[in-house]
C-alpha atoms as a PDB file:
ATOM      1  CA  UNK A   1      24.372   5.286  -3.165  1.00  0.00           C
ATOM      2  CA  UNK A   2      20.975   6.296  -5.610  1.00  0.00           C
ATOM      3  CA  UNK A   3      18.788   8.596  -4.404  1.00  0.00           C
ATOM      4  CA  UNK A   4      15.396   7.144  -3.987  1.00  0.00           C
ATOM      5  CA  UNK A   5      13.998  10.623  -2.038  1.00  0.00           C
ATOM      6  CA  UNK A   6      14.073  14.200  -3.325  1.00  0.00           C
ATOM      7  CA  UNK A   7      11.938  17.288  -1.647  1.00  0.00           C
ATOM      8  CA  UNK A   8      10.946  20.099  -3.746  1.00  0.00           C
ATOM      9  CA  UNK A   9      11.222  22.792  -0.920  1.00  0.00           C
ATOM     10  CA  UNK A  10       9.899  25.186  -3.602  1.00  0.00           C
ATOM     11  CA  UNK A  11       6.477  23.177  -3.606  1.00  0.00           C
ATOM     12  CA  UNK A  12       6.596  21.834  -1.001  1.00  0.00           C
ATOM     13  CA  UNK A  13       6.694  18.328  -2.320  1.00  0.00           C
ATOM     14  CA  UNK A  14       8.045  15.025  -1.936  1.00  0.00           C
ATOM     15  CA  UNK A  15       9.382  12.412  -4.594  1.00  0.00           C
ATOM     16  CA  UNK A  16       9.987   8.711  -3.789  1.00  0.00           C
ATOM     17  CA  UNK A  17      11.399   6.383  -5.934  1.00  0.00           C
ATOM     18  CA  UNK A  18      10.011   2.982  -5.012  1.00  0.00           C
ATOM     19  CA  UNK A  19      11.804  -0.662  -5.812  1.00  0.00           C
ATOM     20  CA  UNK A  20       9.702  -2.553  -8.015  1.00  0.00           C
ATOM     21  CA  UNK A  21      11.813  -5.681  -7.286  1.00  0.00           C
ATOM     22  CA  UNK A  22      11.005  -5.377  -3.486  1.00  0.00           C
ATOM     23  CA  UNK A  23       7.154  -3.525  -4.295  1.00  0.00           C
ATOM     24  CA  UNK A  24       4.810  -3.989  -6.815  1.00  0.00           C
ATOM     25  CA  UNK A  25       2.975  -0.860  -7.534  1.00  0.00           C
ATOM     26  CA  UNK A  26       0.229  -2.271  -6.156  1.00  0.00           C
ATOM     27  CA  UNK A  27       1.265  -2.476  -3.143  1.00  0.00           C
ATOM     28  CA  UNK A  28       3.002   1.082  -3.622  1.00  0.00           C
ATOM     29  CA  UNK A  29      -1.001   2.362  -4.022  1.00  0.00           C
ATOM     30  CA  UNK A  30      -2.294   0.414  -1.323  1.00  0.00           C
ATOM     31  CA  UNK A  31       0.215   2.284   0.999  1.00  0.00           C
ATOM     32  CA  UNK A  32      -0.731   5.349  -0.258  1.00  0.00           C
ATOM     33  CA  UNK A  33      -4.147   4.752   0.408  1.00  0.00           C
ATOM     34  CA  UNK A  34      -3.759   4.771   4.303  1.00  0.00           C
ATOM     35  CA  UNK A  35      -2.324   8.628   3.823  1.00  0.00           C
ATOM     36  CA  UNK A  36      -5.260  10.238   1.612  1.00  0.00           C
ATOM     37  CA  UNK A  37      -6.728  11.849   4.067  1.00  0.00           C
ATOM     38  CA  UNK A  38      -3.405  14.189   4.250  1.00  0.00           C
ATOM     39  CA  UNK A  39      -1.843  13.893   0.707  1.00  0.00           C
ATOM     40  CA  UNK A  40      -2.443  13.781  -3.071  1.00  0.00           C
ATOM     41  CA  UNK A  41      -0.515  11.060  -4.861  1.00  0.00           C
ATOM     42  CA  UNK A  42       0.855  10.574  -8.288  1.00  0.00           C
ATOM     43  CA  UNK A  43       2.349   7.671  -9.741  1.00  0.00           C
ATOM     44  CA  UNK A  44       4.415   6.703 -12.915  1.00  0.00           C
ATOM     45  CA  UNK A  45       6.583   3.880 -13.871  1.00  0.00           C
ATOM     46  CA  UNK A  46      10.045   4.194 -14.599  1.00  0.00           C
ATOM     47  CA  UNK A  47      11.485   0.854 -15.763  1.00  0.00           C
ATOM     48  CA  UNK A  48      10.848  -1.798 -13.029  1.00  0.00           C
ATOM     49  CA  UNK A  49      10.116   0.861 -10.354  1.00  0.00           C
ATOM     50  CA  UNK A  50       7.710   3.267  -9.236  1.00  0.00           C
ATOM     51  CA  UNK A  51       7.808   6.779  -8.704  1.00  0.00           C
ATOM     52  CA  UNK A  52       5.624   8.457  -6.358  1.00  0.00           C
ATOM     53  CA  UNK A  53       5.100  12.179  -5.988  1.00  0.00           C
ATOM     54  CA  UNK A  54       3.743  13.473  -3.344  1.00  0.00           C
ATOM     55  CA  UNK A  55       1.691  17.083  -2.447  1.00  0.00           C
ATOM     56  CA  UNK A  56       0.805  17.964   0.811  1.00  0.00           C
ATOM     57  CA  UNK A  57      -3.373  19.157   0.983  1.00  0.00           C
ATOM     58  CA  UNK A  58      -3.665  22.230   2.363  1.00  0.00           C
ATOM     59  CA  UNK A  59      -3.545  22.969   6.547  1.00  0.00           C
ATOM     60  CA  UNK A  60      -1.513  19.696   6.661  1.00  0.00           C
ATOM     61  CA  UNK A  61       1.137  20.058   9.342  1.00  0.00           C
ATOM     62  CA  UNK A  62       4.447  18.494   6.675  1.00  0.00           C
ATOM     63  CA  UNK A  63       7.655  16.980   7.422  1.00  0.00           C
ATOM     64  CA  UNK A  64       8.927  15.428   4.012  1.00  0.00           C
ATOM     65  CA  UNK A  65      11.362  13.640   5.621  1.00  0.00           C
ATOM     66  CA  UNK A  66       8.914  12.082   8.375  1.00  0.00           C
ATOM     67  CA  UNK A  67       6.379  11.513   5.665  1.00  0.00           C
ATOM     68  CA  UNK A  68       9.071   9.441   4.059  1.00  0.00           C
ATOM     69  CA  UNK A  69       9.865   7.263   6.887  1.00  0.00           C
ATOM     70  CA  UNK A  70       6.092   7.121   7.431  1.00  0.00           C
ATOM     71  CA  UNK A  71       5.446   5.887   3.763  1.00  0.00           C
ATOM     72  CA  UNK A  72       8.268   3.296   4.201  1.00  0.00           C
ATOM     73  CA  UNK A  73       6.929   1.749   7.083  1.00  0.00           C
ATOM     74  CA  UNK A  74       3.498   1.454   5.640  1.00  0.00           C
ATOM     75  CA  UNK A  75       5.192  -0.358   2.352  1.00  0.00           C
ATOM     76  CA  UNK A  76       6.767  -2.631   4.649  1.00  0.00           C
ATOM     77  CA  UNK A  77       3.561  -3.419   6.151  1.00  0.00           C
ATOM     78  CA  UNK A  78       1.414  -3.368   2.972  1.00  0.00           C
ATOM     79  CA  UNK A  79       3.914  -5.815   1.913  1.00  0.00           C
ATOM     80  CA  UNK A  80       3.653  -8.020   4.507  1.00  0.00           C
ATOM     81  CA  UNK A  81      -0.262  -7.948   4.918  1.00  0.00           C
ATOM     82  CA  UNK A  82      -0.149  -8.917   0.953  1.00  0.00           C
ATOM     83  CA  UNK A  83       1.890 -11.708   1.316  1.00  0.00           C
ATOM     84  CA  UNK A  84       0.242 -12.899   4.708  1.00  0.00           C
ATOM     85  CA  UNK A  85      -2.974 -12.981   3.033  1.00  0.00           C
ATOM     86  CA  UNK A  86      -1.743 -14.920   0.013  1.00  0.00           C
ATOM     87  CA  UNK A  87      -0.055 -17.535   2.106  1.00  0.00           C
ATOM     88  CA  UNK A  88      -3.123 -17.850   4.024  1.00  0.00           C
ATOM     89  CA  UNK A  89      -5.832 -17.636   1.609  1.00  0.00           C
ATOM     90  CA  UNK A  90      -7.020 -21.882   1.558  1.00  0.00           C
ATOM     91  CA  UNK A  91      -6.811 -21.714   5.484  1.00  0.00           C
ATOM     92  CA  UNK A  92      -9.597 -18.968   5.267  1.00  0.00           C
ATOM     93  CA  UNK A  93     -11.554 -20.509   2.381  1.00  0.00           C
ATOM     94  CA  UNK A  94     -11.599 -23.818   4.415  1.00  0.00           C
ATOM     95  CA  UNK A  95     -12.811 -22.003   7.385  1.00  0.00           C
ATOM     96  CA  UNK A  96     -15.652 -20.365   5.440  1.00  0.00           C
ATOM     97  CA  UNK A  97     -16.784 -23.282   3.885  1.00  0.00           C
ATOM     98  CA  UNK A  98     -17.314 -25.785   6.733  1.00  0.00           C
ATOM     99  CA  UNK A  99     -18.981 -22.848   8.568  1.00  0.00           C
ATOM    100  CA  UNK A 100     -21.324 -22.431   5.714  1.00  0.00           C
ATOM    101  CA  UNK A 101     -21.470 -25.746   5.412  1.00  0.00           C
ATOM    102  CA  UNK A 102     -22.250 -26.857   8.583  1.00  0.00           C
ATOM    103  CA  UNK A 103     -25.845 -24.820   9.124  1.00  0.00           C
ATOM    104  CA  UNK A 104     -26.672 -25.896   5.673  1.00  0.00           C
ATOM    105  CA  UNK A 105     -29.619 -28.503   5.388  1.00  0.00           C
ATOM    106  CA  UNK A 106     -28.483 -29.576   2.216  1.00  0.00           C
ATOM    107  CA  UNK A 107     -31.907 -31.795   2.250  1.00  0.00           C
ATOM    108  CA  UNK A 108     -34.478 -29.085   2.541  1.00  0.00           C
ATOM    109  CA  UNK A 109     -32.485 -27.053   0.771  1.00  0.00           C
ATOM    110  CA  UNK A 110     -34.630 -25.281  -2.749  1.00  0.00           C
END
């Protein structure tokens, strides 16, 4: 088994190592972007994955380990909003553009 998590206990700080087969590091940033309000991020490449460290701000209540499991679930769902969106991006479009379309007097129209 590869470790993907390590905890500095020292620091109080928490290291994920994030598939980039399974997650872009987009999406990796995107996820991290939900938790800003409690944590600083860092991010670096190594090879096809990501590494992401992360620092508690201060008068955060911490659990590395439920951050982790946190962070996981928000990749998965990152993820899956990404690819949702993607699959669905025409459908939308098409939407948009007959409701434009269908207020617009093309005729009178400068």
């Amino acid at each position: 088994m590869i470790a993907f998590i390590t905890k500095n206990h020292e620091n109080n700080r928490l290291e994920l190592l994030v598939d980039g087969a399974i997650f872009p590091v987009a999406i990796a940033m995107k996820a991290a972007y939900t938790f800003l309000d409690r944590c600083y991020f860092f991010f670096k490449k190594d090879g096809e994955n990501t590494v992401v460290q992360i620092h508690p701000k201060e008068n955060q209540r911490w659990s590395g380990e439920t951050f982790a499991m946190e962070y996981s679930d928000e990749l998965i769902a990152t993820l899956l909003r990404d690819t949702l969106e993607k699959e669905n991006k025409t459908i939308r479009e098409t939407i948009v553009k007959r409701a434009l379309s269908s207020y617009l007097d093309e005729e009178n129209f400068v």
